[in-house]
PDB file of N, CA and C in Angstrom:
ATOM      1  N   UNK A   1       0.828  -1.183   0.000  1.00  0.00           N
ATOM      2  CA  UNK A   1       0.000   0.000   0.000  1.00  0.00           C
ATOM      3  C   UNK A   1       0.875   1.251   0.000  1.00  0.00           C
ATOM      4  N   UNK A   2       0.190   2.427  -0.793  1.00  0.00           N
ATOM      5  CA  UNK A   2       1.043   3.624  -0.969  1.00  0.00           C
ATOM      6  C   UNK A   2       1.124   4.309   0.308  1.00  0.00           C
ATOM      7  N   UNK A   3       0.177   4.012   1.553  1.00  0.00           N
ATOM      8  CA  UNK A   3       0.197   4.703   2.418  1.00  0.00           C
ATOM      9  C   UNK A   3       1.155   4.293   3.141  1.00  0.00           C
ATOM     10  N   UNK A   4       1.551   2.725   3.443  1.00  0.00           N
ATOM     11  CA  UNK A   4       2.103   2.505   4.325  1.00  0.00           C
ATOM     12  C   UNK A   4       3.914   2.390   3.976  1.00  0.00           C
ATOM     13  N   UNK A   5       4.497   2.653   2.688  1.00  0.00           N
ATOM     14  CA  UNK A   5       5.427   2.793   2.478  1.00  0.00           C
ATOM     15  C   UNK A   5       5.457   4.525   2.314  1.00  0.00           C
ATOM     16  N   UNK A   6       4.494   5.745   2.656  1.00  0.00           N
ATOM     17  CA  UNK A   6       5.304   7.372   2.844  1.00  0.00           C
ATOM     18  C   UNK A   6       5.519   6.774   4.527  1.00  0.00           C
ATOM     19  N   UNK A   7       4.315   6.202   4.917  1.00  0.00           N
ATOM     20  CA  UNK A   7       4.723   6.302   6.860  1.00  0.00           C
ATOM     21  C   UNK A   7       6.532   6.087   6.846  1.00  0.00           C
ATOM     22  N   UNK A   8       6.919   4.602   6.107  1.00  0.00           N
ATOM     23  CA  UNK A   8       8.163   4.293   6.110  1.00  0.00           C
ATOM     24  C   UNK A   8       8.767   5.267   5.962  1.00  0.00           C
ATOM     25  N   UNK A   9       8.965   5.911   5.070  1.00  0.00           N
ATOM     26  CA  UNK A   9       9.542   6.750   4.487  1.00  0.00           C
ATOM     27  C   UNK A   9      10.098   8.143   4.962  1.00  0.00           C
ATOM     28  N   UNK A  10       8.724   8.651   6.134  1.00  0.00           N
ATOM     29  CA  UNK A  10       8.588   9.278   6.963  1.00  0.00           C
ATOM     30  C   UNK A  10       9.378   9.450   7.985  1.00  0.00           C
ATOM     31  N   UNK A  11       8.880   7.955   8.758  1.00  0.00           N
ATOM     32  CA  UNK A  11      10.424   7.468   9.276  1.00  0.00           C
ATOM     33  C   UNK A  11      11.699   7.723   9.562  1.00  0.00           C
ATOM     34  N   UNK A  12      12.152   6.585   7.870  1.00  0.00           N
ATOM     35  CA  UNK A  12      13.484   7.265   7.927  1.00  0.00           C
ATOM     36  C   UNK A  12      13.911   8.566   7.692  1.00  0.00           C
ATOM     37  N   UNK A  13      13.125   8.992   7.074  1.00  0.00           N
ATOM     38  CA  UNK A  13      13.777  10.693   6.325  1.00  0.00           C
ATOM     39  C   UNK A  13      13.776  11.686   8.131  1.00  0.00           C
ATOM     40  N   UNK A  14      12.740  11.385   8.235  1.00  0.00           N
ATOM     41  CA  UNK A  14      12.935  12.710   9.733  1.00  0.00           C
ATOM     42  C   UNK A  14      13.139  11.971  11.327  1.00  0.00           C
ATOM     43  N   UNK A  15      13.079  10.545  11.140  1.00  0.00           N
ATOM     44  CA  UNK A  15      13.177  10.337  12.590  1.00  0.00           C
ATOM     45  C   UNK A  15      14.917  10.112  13.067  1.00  0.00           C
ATOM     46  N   UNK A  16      15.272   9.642  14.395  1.00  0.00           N
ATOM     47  CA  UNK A  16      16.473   9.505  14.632  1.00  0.00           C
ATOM     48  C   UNK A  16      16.490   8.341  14.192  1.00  0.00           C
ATOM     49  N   UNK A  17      17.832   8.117  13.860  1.00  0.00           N
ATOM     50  CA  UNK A  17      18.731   6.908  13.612  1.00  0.00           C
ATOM     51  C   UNK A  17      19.064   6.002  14.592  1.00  0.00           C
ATOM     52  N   UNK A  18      18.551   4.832  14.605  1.00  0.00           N
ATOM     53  CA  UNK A  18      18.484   3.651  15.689  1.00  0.00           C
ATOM     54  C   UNK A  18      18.795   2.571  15.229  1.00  0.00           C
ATOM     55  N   UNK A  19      19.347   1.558  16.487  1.00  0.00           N
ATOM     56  CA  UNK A  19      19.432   0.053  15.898  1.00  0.00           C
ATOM     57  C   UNK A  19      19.129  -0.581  16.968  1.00  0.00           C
ATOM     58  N   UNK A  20      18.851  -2.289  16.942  1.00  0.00           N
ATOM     59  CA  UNK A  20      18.807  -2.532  18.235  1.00  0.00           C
ATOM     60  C   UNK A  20      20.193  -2.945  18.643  1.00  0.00           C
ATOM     61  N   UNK A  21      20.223  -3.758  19.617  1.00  0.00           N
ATOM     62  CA  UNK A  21      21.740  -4.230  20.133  1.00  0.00           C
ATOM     63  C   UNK A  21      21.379  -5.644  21.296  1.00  0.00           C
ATOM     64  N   UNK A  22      22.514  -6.296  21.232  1.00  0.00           N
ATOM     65  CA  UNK A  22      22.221  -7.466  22.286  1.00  0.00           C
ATOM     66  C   UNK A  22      23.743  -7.090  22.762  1.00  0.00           C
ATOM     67  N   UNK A  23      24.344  -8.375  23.987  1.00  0.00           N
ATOM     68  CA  UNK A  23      25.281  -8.539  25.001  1.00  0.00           C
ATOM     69  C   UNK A  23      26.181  -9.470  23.605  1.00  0.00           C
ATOM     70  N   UNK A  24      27.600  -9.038  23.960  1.00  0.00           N
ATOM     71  CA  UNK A  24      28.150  -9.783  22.696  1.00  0.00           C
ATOM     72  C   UNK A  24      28.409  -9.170  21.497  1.00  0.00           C
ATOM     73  N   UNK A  25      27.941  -7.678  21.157  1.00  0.00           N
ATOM     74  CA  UNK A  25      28.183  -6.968  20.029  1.00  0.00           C
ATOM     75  C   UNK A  25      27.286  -7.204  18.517  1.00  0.00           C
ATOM     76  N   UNK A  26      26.410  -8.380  18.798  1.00  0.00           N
ATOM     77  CA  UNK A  26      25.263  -8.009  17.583  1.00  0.00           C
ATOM     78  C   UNK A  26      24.543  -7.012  17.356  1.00  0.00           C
ATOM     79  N   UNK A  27      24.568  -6.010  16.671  1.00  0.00           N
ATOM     80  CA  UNK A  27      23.581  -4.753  16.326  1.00  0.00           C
ATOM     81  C   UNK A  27      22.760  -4.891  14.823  1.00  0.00           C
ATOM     82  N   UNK A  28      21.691  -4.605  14.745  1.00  0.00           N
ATOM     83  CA  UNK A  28      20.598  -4.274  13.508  1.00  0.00           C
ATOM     84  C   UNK A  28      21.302  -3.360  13.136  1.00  0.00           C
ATOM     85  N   UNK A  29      21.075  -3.420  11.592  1.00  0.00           N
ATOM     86  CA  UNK A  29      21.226  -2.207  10.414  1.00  0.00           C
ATOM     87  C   UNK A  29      20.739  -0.981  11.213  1.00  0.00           C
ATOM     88  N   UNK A  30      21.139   0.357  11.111  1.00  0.00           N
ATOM     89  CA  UNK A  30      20.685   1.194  11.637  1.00  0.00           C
ATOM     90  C   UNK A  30      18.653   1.713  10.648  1.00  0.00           C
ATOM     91  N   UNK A  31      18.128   2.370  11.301  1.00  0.00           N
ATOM     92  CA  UNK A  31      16.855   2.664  10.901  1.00  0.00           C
ATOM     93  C   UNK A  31      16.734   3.874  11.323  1.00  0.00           C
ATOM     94  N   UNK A  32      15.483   4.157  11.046  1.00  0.00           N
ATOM     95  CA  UNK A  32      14.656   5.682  11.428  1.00  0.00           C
ATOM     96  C   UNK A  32      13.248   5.404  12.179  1.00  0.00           C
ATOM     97  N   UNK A  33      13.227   5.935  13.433  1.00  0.00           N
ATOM     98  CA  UNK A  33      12.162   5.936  14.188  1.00  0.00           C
ATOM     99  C   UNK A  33      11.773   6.968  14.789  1.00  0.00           C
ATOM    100  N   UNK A  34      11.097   7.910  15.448  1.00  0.00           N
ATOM    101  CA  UNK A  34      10.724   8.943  16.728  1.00  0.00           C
ATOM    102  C   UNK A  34      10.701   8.567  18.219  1.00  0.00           C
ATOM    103  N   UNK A  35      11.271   9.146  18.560  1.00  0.00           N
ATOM    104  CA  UNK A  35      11.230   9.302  20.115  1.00  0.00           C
ATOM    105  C   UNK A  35      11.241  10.684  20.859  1.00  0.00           C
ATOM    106  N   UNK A  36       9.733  10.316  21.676  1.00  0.00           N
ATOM    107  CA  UNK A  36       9.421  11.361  21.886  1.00  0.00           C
ATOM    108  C   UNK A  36       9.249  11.184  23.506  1.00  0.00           C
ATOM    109  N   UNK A  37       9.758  12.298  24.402  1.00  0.00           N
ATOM    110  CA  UNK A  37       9.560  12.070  26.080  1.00  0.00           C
ATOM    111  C   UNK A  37       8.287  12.130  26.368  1.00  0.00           C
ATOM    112  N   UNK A  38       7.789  11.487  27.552  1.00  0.00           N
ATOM    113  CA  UNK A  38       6.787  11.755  28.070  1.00  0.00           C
ATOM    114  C   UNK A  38       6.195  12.528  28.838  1.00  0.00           C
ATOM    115  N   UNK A  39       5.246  13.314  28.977  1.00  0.00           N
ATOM    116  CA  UNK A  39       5.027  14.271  29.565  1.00  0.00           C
ATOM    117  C   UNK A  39       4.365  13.411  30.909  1.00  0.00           C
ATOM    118  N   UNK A  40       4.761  14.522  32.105  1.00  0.00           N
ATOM    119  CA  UNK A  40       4.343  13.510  33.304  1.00  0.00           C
ATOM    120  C   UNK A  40       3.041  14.030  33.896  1.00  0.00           C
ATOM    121  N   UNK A  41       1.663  13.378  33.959  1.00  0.00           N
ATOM    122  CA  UNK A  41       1.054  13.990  34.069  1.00  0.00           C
ATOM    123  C   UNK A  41       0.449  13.649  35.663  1.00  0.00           C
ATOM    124  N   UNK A  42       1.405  12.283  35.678  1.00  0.00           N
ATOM    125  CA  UNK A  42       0.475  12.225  36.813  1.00  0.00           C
ATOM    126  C   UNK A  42       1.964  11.512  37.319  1.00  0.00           C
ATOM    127  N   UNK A  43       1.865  10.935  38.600  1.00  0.00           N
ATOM    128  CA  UNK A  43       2.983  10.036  39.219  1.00  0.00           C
ATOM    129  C   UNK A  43       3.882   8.800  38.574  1.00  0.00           C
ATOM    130  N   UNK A  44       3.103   8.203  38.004  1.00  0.00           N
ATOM    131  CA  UNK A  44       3.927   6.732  37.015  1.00  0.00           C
ATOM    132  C   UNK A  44       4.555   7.002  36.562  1.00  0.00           C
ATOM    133  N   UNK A  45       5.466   8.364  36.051  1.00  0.00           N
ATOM    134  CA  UNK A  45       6.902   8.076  35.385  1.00  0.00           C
ATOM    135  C   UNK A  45       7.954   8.618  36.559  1.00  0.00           C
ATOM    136  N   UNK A  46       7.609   8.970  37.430  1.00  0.00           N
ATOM    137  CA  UNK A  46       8.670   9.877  38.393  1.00  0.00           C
ATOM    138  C   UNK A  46       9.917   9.193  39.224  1.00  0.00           C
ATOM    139  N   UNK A  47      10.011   7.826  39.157  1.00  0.00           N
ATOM    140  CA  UNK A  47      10.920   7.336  39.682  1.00  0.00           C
ATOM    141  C   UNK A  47      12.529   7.723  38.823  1.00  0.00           C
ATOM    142  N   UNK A  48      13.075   6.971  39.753  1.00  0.00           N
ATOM    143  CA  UNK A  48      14.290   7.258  39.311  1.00  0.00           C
ATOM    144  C   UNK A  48      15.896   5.786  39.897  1.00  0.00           C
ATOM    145  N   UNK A  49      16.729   6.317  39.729  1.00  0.00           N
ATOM    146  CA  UNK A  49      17.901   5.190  40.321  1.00  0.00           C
ATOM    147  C   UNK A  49      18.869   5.960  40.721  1.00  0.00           C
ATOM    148  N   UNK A  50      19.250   5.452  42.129  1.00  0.00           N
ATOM    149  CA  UNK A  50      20.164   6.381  42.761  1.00  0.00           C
ATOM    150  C   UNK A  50      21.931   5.875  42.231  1.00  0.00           C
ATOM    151  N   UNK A  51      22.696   6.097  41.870  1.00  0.00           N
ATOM    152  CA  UNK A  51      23.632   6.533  40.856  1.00  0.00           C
ATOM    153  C   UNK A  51      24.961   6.631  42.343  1.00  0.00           C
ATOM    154  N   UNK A  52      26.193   6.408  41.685  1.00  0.00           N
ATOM    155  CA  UNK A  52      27.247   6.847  42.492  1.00  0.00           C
ATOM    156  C   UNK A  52      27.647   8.439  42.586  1.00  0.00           C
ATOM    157  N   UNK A  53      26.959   9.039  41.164  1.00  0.00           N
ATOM    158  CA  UNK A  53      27.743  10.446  41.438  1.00  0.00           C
ATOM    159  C   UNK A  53      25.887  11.522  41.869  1.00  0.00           C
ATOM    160  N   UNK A  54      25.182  10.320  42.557  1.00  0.00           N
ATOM    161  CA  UNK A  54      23.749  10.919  43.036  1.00  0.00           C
ATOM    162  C   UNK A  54      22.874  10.378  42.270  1.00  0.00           C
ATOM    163  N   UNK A  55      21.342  10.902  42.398  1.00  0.00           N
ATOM    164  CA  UNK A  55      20.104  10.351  41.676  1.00  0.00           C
ATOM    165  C   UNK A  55      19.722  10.944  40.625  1.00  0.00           C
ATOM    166  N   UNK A  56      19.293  10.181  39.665  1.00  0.00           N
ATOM    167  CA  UNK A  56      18.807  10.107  38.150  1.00  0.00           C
ATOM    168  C   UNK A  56      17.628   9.731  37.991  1.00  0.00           C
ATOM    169  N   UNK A  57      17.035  10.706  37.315  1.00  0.00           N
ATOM    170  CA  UNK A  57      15.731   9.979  37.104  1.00  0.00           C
ATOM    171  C   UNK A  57      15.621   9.723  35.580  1.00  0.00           C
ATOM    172  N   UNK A  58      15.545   7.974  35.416  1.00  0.00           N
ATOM    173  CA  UNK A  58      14.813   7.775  34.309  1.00  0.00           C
ATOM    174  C   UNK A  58      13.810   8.358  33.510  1.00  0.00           C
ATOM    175  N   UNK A  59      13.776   8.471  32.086  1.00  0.00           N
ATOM    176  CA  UNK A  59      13.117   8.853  31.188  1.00  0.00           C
ATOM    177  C   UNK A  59      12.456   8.090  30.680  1.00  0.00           C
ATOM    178  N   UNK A  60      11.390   8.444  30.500  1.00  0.00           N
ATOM    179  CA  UNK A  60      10.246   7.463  29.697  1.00  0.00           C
ATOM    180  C   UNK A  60       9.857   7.926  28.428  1.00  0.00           C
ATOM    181  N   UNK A  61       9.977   7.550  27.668  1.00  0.00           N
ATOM    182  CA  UNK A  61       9.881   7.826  25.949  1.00  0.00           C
ATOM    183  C   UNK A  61       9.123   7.134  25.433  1.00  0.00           C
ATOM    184  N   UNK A  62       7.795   7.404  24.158  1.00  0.00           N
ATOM    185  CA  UNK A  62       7.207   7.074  23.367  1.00  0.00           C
ATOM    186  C   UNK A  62       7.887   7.044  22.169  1.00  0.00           C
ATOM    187  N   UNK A  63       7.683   5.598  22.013  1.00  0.00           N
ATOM    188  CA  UNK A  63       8.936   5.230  20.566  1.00  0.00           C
ATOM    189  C   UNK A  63       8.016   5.492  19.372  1.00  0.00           C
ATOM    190  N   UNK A  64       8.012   5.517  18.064  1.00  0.00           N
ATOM    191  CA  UNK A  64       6.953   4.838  17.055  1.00  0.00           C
ATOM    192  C   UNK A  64       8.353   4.346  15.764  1.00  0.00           C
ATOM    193  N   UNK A  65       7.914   3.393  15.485  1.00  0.00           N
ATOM    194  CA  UNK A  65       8.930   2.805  14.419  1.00  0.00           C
ATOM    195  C   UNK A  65       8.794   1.808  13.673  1.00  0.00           C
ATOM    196  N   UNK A  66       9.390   1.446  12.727  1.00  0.00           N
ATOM    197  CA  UNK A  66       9.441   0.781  11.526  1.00  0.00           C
ATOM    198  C   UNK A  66       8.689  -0.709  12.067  1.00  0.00           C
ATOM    199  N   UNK A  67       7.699  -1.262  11.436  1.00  0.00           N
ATOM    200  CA  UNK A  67       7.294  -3.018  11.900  1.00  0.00           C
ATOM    201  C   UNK A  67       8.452  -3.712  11.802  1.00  0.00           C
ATOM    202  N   UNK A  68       9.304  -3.454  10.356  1.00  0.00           N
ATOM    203  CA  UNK A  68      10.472  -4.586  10.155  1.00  0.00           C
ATOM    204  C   UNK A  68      11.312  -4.859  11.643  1.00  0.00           C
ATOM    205  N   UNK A  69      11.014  -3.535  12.845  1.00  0.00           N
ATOM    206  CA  UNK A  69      12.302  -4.321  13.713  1.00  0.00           C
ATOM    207  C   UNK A  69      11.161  -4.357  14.739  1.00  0.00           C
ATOM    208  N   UNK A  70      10.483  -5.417  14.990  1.00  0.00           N
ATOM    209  CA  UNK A  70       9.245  -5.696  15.770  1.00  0.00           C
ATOM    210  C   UNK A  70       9.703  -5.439  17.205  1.00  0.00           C
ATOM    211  N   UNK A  71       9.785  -4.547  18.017  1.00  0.00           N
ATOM    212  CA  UNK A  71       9.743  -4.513  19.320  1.00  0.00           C
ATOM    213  C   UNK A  71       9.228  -5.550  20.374  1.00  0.00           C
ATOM    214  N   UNK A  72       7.979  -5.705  19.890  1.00  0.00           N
ATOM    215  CA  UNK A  72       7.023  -6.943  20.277  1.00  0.00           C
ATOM    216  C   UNK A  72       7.264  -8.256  20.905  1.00  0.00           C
ATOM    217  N   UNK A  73       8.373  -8.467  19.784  1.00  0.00           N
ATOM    218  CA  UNK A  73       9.515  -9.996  19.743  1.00  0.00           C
ATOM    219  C   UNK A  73      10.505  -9.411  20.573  1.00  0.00           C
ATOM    220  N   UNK A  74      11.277  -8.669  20.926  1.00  0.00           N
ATOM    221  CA  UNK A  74      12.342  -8.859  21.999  1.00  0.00           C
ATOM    222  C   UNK A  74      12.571  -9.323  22.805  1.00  0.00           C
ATOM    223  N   UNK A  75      14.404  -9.871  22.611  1.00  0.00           N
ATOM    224  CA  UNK A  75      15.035 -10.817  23.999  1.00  0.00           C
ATOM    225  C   UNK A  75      15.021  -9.799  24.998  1.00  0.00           C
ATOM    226  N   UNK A  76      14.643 -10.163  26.373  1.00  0.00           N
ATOM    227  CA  UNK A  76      15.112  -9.186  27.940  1.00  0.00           C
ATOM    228  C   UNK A  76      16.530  -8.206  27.972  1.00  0.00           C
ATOM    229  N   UNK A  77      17.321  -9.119  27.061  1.00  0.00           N
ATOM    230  CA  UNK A  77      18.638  -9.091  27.101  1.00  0.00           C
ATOM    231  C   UNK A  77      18.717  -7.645  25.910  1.00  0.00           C
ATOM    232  N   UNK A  78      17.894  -7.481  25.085  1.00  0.00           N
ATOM    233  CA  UNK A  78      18.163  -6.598  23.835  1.00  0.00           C
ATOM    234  C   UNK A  78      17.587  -4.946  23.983  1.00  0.00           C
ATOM    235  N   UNK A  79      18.119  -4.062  23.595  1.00  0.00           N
ATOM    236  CA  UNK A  79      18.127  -2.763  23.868  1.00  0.00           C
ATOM    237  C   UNK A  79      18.375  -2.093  22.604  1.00  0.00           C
ATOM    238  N   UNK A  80      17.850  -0.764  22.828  1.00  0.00           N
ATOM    239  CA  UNK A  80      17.782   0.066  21.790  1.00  0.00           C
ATOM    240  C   UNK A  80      18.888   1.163  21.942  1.00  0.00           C
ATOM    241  N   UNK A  81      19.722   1.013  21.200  1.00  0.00           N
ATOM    242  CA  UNK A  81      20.759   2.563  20.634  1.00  0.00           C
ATOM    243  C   UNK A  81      20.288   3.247  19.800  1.00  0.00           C
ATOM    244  N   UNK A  82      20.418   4.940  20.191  1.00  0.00           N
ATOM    245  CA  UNK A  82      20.095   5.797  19.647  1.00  0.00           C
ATOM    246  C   UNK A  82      21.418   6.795  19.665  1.00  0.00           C
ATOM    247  N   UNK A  83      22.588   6.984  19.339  1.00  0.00           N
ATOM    248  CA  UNK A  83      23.348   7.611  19.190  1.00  0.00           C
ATOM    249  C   UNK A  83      24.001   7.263  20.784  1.00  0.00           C
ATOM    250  N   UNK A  84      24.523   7.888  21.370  1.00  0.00           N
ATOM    251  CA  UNK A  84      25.183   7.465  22.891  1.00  0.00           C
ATOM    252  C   UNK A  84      24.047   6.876  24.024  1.00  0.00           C
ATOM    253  N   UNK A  85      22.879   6.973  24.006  1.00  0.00           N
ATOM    254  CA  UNK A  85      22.268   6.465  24.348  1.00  0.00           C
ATOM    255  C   UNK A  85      21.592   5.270  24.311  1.00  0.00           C
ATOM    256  N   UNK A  86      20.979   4.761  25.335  1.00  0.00           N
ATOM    257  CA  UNK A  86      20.436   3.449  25.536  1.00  0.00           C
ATOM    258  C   UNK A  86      19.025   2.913  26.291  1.00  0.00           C
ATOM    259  N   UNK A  87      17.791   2.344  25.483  1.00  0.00           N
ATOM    260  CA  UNK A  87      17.025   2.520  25.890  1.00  0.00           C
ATOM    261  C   UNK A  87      16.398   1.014  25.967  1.00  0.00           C
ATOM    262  N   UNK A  88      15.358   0.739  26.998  1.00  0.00           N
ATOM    263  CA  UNK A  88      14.947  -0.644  27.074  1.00  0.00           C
ATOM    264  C   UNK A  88      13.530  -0.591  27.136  1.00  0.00           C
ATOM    265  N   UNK A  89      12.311  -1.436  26.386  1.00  0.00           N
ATOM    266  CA  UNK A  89      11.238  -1.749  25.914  1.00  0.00           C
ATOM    267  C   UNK A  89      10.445  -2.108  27.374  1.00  0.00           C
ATOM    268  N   UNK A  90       9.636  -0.935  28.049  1.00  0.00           N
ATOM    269  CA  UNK A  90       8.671  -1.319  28.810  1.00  0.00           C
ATOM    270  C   UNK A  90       7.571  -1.761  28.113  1.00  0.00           C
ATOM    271  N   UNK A  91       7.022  -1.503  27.059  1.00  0.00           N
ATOM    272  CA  UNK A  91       5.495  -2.088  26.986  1.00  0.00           C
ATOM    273  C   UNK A  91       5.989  -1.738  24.829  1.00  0.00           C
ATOM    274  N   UNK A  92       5.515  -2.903  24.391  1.00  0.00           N
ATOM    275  CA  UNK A  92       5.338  -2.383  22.636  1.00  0.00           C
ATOM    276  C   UNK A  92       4.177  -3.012  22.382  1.00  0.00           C
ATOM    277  N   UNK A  93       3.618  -2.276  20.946  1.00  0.00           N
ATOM    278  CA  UNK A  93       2.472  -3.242  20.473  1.00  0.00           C
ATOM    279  C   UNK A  93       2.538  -2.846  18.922  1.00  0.00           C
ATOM    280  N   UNK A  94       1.985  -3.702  17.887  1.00  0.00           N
ATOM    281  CA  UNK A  94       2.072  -3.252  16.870  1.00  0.00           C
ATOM    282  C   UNK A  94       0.901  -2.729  16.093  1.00  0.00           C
ATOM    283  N   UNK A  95       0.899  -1.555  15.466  1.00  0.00           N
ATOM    284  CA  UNK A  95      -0.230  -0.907  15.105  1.00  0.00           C
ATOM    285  C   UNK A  95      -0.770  -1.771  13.446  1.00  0.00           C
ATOM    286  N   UNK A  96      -1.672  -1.837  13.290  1.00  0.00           N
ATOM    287  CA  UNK A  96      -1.739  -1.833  11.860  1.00  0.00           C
ATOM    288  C   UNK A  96      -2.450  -1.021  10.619  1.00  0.00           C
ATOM    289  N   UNK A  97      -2.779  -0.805   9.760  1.00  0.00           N
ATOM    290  CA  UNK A  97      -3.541  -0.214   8.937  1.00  0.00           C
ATOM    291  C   UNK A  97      -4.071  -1.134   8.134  1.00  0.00           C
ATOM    292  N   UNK A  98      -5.583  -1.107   8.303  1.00  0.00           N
ATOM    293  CA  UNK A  98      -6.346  -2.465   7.526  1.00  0.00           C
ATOM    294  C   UNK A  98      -5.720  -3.731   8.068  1.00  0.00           C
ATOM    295  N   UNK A  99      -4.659  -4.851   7.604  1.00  0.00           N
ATOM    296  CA  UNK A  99      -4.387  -5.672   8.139  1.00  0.00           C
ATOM    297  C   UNK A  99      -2.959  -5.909   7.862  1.00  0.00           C
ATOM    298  N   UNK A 100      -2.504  -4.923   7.534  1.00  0.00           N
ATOM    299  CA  UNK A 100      -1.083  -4.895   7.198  1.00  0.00           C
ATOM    300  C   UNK A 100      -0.374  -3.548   8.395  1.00  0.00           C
ATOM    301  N   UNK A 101       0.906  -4.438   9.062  1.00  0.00           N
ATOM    302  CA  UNK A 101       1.358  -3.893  10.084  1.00  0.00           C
ATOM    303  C   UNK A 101       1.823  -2.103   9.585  1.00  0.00           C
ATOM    304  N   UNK A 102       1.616  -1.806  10.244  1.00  0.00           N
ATOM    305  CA  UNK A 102       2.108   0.198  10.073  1.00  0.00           C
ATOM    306  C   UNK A 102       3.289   0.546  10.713  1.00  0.00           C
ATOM    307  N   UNK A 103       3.255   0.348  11.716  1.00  0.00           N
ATOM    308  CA  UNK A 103       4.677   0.606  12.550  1.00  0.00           C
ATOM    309  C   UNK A 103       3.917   0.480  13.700  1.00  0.00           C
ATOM    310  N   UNK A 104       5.076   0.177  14.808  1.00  0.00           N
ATOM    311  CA  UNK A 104       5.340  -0.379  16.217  1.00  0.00           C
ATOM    312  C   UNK A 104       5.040   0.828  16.961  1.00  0.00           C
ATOM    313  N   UNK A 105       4.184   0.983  18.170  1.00  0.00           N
ATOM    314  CA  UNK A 105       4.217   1.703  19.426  1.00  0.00           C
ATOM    315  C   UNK A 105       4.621   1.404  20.468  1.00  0.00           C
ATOM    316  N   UNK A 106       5.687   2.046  21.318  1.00  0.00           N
ATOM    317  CA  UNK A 106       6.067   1.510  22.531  1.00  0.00           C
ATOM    318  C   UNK A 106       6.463   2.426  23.454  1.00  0.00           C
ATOM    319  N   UNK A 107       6.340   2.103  24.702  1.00  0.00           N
ATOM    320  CA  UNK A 107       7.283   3.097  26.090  1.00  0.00           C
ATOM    321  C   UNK A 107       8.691   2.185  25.979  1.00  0.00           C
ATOM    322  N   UNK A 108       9.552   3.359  26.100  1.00  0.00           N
ATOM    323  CA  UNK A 108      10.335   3.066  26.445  1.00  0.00           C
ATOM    324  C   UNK A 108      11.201   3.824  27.621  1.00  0.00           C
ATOM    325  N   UNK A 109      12.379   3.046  28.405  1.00  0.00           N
ATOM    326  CA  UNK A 109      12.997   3.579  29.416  1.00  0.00           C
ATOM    327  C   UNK A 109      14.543   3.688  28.893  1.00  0.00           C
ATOM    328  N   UNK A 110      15.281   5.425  29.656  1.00  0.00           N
ATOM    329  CA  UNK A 110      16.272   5.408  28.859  1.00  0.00           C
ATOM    330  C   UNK A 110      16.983   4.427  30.211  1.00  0.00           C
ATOM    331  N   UNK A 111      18.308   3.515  29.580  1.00  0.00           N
ATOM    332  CA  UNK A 111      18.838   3.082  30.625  1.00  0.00           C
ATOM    333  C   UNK A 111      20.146   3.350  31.644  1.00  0.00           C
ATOM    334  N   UNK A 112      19.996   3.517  32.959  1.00  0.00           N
ATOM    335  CA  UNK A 112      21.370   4.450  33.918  1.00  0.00           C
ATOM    336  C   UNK A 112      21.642   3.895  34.078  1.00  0.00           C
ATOM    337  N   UNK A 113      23.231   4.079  33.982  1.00  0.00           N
ATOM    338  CA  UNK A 113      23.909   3.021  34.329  1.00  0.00           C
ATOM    339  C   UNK A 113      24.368   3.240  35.850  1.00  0.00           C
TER     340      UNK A 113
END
């Protein structure tokens, strides 16, 4: 469908450049997705991890991205790079249009080390 290859397209042309990654040095082709923070509207994103040089609070991000790298299917073990950063899959689902997948929705958390 013509619609669902501009979404692609969309994508890559304006979103950031991502791949996934596992333990061991396997990484995906890089792609194009959005990530966007979450606005806090109420208490559920406010935690945080207390850190050696003090406390950090995690970020919670709304991903949207390509079906080809299904979020959905991820190992525990696998994480998302976005340039120096690193982010891990609280909740994905995949959207579709008619019955053909559109791209992936998900929260994601950035990860502190």
């Amino acid at each position: 469908m013509r619609e669902l290859e501009e979404i692609r397209g969309i994508m890559e042309r304006f979103g950031r450049q991502m791949r996934l990654c596992l333990p061991g040095g396997w990484q995906s082709e890089n792609f194009g997705a959005f990530l966007q923070p979450l606005r806090y509207k109420n208490k559920m994103y406010l935690g945080g991890v207390n850190t050696r040089i003090g406390f950090n609070r995690e970020g919670y991000y709304l991903y949207l991205g390509p079906p080809e790298h299904d979020l959905t299917q991820l190992s525990s073990e696998m994480w998302i790079q976005c340039g120096s950063e690193r982010y891990t899959v609280d909740r994905a689902e995949m959207v579709r249009f008619g019955e053909e997948p559109s791209h992936v929705w998900a929260i994601v958390r950035s990860i502190v080390e």
